[in-house]
C-alpha atoms as a PDB file:
ATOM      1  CA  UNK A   1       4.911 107.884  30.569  1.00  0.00           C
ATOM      2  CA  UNK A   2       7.272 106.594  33.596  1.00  0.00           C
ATOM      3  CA  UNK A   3       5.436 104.783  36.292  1.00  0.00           C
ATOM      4  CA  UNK A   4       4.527 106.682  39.390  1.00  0.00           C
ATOM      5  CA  UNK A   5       6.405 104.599  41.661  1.00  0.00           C
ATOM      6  CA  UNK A   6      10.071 103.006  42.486  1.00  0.00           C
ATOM      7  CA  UNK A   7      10.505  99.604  42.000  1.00  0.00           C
ATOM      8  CA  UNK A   8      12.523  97.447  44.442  1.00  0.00           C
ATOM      9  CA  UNK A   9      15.441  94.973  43.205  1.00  0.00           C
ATOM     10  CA  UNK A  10      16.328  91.885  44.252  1.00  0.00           C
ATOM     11  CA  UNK A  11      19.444  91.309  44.413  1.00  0.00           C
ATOM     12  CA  UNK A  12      19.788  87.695  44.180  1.00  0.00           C
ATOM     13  CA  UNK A  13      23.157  87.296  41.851  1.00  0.00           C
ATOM     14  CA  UNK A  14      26.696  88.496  42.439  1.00  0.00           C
ATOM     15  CA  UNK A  15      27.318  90.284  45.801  1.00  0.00           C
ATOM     16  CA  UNK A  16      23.957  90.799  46.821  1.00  0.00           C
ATOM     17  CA  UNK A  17      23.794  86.527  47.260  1.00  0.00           C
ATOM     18  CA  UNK A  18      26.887  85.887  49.270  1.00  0.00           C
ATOM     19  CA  UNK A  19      26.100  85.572  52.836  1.00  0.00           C
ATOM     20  CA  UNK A  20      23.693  82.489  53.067  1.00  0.00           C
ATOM     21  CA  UNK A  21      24.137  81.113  49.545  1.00  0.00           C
ATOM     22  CA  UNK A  22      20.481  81.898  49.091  1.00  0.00           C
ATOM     23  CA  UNK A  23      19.143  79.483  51.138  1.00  0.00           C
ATOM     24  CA  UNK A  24      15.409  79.115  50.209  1.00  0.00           C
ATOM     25  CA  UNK A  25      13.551  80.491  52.820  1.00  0.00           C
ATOM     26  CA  UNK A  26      16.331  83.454  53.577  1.00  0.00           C
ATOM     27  CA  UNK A  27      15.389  83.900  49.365  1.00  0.00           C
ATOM     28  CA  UNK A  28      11.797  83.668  49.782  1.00  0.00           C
ATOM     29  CA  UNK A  29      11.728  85.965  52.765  1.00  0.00           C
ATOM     30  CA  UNK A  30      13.199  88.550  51.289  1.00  0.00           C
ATOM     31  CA  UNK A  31      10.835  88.768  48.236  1.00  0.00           C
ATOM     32  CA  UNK A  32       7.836  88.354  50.358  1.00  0.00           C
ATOM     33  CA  UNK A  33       8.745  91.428  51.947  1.00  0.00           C
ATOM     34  CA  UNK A  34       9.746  93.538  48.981  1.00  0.00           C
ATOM     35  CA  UNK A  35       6.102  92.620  47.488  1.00  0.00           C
ATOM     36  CA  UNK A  36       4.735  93.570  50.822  1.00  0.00           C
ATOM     37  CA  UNK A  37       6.019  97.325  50.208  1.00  0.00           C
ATOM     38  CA  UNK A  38       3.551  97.335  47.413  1.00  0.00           C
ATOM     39  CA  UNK A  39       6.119  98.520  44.725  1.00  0.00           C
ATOM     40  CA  UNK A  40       6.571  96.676  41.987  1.00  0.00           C
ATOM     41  CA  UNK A  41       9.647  93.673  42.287  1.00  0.00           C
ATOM     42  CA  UNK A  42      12.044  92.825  40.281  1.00  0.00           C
ATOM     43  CA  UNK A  43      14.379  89.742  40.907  1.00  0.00           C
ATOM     44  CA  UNK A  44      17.989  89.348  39.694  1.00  0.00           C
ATOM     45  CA  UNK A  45      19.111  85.882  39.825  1.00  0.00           C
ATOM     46  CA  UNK A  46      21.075  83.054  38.643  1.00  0.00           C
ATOM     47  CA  UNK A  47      19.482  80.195  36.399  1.00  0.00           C
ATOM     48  CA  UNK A  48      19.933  78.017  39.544  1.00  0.00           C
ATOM     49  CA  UNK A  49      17.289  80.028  41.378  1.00  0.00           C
ATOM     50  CA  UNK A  50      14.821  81.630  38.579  1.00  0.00           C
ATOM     51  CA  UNK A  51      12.620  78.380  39.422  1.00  0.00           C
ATOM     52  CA  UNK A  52      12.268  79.303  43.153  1.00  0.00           C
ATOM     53  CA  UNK A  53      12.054  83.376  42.244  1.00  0.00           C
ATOM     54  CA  UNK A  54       9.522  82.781  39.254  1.00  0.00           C
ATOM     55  CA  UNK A  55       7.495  81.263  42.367  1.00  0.00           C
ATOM     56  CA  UNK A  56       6.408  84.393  43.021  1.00  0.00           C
ATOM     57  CA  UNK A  57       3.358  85.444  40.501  1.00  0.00           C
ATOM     58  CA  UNK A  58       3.287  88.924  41.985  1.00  0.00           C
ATOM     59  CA  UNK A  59       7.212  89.692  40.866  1.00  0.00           C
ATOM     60  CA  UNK A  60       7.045  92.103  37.795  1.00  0.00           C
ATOM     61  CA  UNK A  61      10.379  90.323  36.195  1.00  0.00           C
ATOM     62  CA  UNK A  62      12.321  87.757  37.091  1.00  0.00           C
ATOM     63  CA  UNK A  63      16.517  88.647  34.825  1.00  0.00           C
ATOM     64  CA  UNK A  64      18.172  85.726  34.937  1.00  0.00           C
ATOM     65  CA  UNK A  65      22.309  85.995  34.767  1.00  0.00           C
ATOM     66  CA  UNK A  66      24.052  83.618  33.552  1.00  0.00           C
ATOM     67  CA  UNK A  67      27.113  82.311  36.349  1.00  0.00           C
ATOM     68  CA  UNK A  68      29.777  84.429  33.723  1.00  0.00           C
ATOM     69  CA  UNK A  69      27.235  87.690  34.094  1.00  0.00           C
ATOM     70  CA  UNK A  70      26.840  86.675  37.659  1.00  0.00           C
ATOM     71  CA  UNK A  71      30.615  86.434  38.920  1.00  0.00           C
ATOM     72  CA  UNK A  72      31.048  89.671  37.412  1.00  0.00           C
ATOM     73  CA  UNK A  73      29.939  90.974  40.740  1.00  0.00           C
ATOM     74  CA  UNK A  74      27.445  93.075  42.184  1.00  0.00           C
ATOM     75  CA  UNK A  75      27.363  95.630  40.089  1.00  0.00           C
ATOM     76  CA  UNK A  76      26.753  93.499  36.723  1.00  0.00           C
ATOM     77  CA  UNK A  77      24.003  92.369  39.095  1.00  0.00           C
ATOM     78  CA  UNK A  78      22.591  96.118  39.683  1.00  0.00           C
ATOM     79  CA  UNK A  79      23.010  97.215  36.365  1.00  0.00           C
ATOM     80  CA  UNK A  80      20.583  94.263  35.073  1.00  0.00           C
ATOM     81  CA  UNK A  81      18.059  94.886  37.682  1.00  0.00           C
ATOM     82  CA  UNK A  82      17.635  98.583  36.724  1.00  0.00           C
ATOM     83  CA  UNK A  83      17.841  97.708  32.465  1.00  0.00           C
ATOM     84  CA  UNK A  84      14.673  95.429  33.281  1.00  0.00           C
ATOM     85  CA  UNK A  85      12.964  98.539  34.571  1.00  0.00           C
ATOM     86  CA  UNK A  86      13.883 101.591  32.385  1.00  0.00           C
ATOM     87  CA  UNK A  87      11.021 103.658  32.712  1.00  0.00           C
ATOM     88  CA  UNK A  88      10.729 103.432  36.869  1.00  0.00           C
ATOM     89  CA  UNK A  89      10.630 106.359  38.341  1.00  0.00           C
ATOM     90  CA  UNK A  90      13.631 104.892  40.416  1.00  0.00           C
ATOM     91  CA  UNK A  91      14.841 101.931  42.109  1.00  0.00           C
ATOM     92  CA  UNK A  92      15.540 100.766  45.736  1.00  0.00           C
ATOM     93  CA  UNK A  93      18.238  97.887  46.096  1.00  0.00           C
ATOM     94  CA  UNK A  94      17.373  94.865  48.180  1.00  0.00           C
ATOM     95  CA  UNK A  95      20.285  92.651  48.846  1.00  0.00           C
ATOM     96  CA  UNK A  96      18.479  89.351  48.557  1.00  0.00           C
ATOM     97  CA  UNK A  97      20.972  88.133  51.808  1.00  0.00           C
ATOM     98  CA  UNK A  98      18.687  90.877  53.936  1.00  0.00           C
ATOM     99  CA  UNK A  99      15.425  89.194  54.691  1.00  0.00           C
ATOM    100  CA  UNK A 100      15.211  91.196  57.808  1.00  0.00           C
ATOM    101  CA  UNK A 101      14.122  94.564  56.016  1.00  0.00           C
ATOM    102  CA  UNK A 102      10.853  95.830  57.003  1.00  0.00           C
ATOM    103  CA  UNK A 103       8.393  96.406  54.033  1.00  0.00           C
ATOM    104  CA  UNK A 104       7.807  99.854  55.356  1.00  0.00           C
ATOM    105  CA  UNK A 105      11.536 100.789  55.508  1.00  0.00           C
ATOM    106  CA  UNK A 106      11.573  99.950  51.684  1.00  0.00           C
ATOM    107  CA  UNK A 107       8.778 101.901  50.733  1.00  0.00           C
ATOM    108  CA  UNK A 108      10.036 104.874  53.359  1.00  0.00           C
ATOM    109  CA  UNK A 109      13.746 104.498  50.988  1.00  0.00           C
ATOM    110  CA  UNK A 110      11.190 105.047  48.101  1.00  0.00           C
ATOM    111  CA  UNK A 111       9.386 108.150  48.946  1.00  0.00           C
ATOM    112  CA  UNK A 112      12.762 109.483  49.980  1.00  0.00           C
ATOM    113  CA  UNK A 113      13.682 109.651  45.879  1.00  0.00           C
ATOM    114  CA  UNK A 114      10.664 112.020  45.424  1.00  0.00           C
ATOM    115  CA  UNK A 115      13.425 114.576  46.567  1.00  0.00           C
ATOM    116  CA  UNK A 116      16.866 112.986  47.161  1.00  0.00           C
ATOM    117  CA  UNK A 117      18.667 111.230  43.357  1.00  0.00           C
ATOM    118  CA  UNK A 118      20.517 108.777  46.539  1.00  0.00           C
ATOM    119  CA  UNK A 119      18.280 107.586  50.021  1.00  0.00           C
ATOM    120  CA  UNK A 120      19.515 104.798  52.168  1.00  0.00           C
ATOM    121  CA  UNK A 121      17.793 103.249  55.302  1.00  0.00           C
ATOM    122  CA  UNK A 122      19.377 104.117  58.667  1.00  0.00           C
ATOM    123  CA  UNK A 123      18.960 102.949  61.712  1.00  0.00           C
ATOM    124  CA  UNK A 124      20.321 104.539  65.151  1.00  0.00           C
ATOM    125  CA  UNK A 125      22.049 106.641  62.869  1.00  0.00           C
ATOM    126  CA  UNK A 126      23.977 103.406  61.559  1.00  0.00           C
ATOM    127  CA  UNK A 127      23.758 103.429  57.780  1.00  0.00           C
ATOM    128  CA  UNK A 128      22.230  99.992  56.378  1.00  0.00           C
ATOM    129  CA  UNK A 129      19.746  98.860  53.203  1.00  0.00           C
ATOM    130  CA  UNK A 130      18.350  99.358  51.543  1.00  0.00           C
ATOM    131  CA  UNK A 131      19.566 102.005  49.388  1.00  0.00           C
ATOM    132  CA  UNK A 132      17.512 103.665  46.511  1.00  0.00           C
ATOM    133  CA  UNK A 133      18.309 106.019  43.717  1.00  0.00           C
ATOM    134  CA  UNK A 134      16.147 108.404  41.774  1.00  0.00           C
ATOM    135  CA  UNK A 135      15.570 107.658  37.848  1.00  0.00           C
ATOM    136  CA  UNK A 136      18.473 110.464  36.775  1.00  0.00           C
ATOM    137  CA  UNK A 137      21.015 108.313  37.947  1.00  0.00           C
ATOM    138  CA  UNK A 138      19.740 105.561  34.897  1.00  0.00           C
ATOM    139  CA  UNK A 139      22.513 106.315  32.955  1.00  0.00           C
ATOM    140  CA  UNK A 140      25.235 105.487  35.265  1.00  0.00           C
ATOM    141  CA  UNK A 141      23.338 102.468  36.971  1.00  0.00           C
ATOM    142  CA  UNK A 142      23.279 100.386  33.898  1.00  0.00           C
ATOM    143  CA  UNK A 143      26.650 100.694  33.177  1.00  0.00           C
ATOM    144  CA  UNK A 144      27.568  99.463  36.612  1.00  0.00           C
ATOM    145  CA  UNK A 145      30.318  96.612  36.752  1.00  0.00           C
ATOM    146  CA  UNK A 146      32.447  94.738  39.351  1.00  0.00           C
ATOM    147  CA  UNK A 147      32.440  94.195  43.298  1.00  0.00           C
ATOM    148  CA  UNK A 148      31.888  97.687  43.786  1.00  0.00           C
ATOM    149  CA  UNK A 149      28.149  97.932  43.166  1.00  0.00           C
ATOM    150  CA  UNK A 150      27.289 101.248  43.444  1.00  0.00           C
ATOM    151  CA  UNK A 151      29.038 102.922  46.000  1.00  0.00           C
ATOM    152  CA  UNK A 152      30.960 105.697  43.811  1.00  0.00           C
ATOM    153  CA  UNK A 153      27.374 106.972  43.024  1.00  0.00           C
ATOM    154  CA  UNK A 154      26.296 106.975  46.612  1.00  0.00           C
ATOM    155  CA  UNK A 155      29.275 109.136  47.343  1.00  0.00           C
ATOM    156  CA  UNK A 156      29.413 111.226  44.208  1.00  0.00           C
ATOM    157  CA  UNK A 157      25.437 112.483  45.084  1.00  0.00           C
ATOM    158  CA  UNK A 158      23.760 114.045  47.412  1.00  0.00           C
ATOM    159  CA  UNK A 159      22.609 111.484  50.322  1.00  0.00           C
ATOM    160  CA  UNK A 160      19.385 111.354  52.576  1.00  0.00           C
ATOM    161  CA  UNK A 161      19.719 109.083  55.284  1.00  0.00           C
ATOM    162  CA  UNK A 162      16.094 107.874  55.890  1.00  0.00           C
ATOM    163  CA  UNK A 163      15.579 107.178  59.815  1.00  0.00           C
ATOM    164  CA  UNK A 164      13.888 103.731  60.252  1.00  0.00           C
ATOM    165  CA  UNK A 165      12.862 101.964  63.287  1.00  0.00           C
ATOM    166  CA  UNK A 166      14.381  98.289  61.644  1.00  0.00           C
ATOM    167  CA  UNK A 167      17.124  96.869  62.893  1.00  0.00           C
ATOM    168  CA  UNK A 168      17.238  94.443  60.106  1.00  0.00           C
ATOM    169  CA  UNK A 169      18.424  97.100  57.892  1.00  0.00           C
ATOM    170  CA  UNK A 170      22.358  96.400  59.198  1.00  0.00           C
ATOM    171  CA  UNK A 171      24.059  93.938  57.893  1.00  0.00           C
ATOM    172  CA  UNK A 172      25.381  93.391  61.682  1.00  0.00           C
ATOM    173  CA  UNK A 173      21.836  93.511  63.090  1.00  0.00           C
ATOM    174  CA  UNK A 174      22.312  90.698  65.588  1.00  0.00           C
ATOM    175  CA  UNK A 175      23.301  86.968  66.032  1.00  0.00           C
ATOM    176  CA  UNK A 176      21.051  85.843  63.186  1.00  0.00           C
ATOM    177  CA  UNK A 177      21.636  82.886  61.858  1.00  0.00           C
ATOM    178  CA  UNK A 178      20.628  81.019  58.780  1.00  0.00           C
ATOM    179  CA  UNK A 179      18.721  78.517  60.849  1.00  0.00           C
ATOM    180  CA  UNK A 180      17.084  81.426  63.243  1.00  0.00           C
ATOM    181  CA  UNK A 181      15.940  83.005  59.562  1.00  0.00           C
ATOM    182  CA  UNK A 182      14.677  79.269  58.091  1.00  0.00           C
ATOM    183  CA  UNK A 183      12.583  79.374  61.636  1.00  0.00           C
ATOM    184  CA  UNK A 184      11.352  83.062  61.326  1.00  0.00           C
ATOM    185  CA  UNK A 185      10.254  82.240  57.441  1.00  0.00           C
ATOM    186  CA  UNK A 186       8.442  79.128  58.727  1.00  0.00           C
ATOM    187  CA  UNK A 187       6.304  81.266  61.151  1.00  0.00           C
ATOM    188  CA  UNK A 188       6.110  83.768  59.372  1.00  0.00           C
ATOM    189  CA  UNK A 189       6.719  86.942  61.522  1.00  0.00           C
ATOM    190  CA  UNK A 190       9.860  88.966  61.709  1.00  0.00           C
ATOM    191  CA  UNK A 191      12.652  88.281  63.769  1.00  0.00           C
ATOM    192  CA  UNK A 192      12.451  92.291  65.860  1.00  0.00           C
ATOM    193  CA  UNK A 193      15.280  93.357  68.242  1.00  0.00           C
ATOM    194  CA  UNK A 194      12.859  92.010  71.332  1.00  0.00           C
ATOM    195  CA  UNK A 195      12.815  88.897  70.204  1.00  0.00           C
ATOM    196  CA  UNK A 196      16.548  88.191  70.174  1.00  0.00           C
END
């Protein structure tokens, strides 16, 4: 019997760790927030970070790629994340380099798979993350390779933008910087658009 929920995954190897080498707290941030949608987690990572990851008692796996696996890009990375979790009833794709996404815009990207097989978060009607796709897409998600993630599937299906109030959701969502983020982790709130 599948399980009646989505579960979210960290993408912490290949693409989805480029843009602040996973810095700890940028890492940590991001997994904190994926456990706060109250779907079950699941971290892809490199054997660098599984220490940091497996940190977290509440993620449901931890896949560790090996650096070969890992440079592969992000879709080796995707296609490991969603192998760990056959039986989901789908899976929403954190880039672990987003630790700005609201726990309620992942779960929102969640529901959205009860009718949609593709759902990504938008915001002002800007397209952004995360994105989530319903279990009949399994068979083409685990055979994911290369840079190119995912994104022939997103345009191959049938879409539903999900409208979120989160600007974190763009990669472009402001002058954020890896230090701003280290400060927002150490307090412990989210860094919103008033406060920049």
């Amino acid at each position: 019997m599948s399980p009646s929920r989505p579960f979210v995954v960290v993408l912490a190897a290949g693409g989805g760790a480029r843009a602040f080498g996973l810095v700890p707290a940028v890492l940590a941030t991001t997994i904190e927030h994926a456990l706060a949608s109250l779907l079950p987690v699941v971290v892809v990572t490199t054997l660098a970070h599984a220490p940091q990851v497996r940190a977290h008692p509440a993620v449901h796996d931890v896949v560790v790629l090996s650096d070969d696996d890992a440079a592969r890009g992000l879709g080796r990375t995707i296609a490991a994340g969603v192998a760990a979790c056959a039986d989901a009833r789908g899976w929403v794709l954190l880039p672990a380099e987003m630790p700005l996404v609201q726990p309620s815009t992942i779960a929102a990207v969640a529901r959205a798979l009860d009718e949609h097989p593709v759902a990504y978060a938008q915001h002002a009607g800007r397209p952004g993350q995360p994105v989530g796709f319903a279990a009949e897409l399994y068979s083409e998600l685990v055979v994911l390779d290369g840079a190119a993630g995912a994104r022939r599937l997103v345009a191959r299906y049938p879409s539903m933008g999900v409208d979120v109030d989160d600007p974190g959701t763009l990669r472009e969502a402001g002058p954020v910087d890896a230090m701003s983020l280290l400060r927002t982790a150490a307090g412990g709130t989210a860094v919103t658009s008033a406060s920049r």
